[in-house]
C-alpha atoms as a PDB file:
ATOM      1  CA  UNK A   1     -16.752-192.518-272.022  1.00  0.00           C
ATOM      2  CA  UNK A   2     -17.083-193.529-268.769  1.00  0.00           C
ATOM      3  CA  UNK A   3     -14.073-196.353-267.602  1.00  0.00           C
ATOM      4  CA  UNK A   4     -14.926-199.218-265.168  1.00  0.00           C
ATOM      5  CA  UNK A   5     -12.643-199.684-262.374  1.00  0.00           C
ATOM      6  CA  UNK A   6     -12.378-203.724-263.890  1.00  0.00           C
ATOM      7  CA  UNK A   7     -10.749-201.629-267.172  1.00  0.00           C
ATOM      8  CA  UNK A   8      -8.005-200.352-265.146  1.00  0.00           C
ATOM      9  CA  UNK A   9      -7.494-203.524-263.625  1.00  0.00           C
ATOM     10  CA  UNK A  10      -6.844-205.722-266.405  1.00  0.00           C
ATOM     11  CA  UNK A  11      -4.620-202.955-267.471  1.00  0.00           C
ATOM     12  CA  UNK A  12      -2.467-202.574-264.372  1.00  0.00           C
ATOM     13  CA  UNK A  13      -2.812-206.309-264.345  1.00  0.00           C
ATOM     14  CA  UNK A  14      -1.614-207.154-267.633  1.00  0.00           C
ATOM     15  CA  UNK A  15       1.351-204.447-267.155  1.00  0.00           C
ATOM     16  CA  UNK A  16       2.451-205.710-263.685  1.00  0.00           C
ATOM     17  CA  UNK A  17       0.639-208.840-262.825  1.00  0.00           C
ATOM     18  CA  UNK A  18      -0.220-207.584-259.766  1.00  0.00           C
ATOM     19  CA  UNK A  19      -4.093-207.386-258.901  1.00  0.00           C
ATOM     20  CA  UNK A  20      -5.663-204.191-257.876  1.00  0.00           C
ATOM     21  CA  UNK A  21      -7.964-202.971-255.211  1.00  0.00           C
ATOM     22  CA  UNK A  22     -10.951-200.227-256.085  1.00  0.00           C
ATOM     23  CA  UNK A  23     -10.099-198.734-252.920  1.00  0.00           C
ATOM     24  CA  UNK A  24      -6.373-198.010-254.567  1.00  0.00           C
ATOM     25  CA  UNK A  25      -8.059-196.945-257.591  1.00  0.00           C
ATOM     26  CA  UNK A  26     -10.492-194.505-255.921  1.00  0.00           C
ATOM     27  CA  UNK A  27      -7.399-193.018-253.605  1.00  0.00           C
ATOM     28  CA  UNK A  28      -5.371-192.479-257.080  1.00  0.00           C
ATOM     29  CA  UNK A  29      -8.322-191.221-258.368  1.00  0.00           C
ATOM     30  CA  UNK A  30      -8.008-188.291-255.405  1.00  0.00           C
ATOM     31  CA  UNK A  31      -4.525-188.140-255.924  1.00  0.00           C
ATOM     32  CA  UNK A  32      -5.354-187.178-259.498  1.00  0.00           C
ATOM     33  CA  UNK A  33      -7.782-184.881-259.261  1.00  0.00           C
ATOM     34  CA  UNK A  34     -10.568-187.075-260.715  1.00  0.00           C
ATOM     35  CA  UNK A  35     -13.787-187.230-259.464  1.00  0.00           C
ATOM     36  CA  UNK A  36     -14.843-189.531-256.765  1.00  0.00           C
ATOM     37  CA  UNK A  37     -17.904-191.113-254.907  1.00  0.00           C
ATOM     38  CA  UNK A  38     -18.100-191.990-251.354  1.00  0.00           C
ATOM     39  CA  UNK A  39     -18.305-195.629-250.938  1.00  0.00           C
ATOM     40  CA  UNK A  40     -21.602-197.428-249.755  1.00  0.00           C
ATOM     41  CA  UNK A  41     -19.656-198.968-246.357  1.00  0.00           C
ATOM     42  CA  UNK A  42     -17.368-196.828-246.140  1.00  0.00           C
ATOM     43  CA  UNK A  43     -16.769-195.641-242.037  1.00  0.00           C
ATOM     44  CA  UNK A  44     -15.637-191.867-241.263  1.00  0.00           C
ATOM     45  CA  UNK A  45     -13.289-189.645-243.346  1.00  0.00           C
ATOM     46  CA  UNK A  46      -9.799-191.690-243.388  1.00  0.00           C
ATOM     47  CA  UNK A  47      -9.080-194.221-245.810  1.00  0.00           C
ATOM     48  CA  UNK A  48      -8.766-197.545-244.561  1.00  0.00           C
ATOM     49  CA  UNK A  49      -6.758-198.616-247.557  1.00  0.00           C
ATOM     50  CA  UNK A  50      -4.659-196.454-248.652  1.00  0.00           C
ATOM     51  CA  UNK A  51      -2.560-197.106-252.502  1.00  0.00           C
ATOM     52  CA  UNK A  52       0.658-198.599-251.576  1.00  0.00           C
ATOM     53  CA  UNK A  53       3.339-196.444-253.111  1.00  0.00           C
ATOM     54  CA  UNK A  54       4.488-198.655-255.592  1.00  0.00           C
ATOM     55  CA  UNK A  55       0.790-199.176-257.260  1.00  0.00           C
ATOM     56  CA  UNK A  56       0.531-195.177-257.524  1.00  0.00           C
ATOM     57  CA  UNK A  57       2.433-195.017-260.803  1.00  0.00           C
ATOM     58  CA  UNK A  58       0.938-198.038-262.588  1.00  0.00           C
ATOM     59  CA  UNK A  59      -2.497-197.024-261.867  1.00  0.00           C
ATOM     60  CA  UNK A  60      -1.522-193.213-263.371  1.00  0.00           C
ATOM     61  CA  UNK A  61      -0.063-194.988-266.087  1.00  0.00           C
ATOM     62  CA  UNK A  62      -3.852-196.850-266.492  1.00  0.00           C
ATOM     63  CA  UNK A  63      -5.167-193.428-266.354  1.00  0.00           C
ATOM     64  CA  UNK A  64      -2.806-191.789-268.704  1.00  0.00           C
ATOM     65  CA  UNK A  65      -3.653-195.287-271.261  1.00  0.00           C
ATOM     66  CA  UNK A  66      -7.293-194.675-271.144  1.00  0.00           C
ATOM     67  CA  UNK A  67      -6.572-190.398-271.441  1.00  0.00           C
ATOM     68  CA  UNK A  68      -8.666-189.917-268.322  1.00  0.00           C
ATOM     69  CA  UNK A  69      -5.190-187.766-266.996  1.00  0.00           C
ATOM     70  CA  UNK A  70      -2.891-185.899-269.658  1.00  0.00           C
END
């Protein structure tokens, strides 16, 4: 089952009321080990947008929720 970026959203969301970016996701994402796509507009090989520290751990804990980490 694949899990939409608006999934883990509404869950970080719901947890912490604060609103996401996919560009957070997609770093966590690396930070996890999970697969990844280059984005469409997306210039060199440095993120522009790095997670914030604080968003790191709720989006793991979206992750861990949906068991796409253990």
């Amino acid at each position: 089952m694949m899990i939409a970026n608006a999934d883990i959203r509404g869950r970080v969301k719901e947890k912490t009321g604060r609103i996401v970016k996919d560009s957070w996701i997609a770093h966590v994402r690396e930070l996890a080990g999970l697969p990844t796509r280059k984005s469409w507009n997306r210039v060199g090989t440095d993120r522009q947008c790095p997670c914030p520290a604080e968003m790191i751990e709720p989006i793991m804990q979206a992750f861990r929720f949906f068991r796409m980490i253990d």
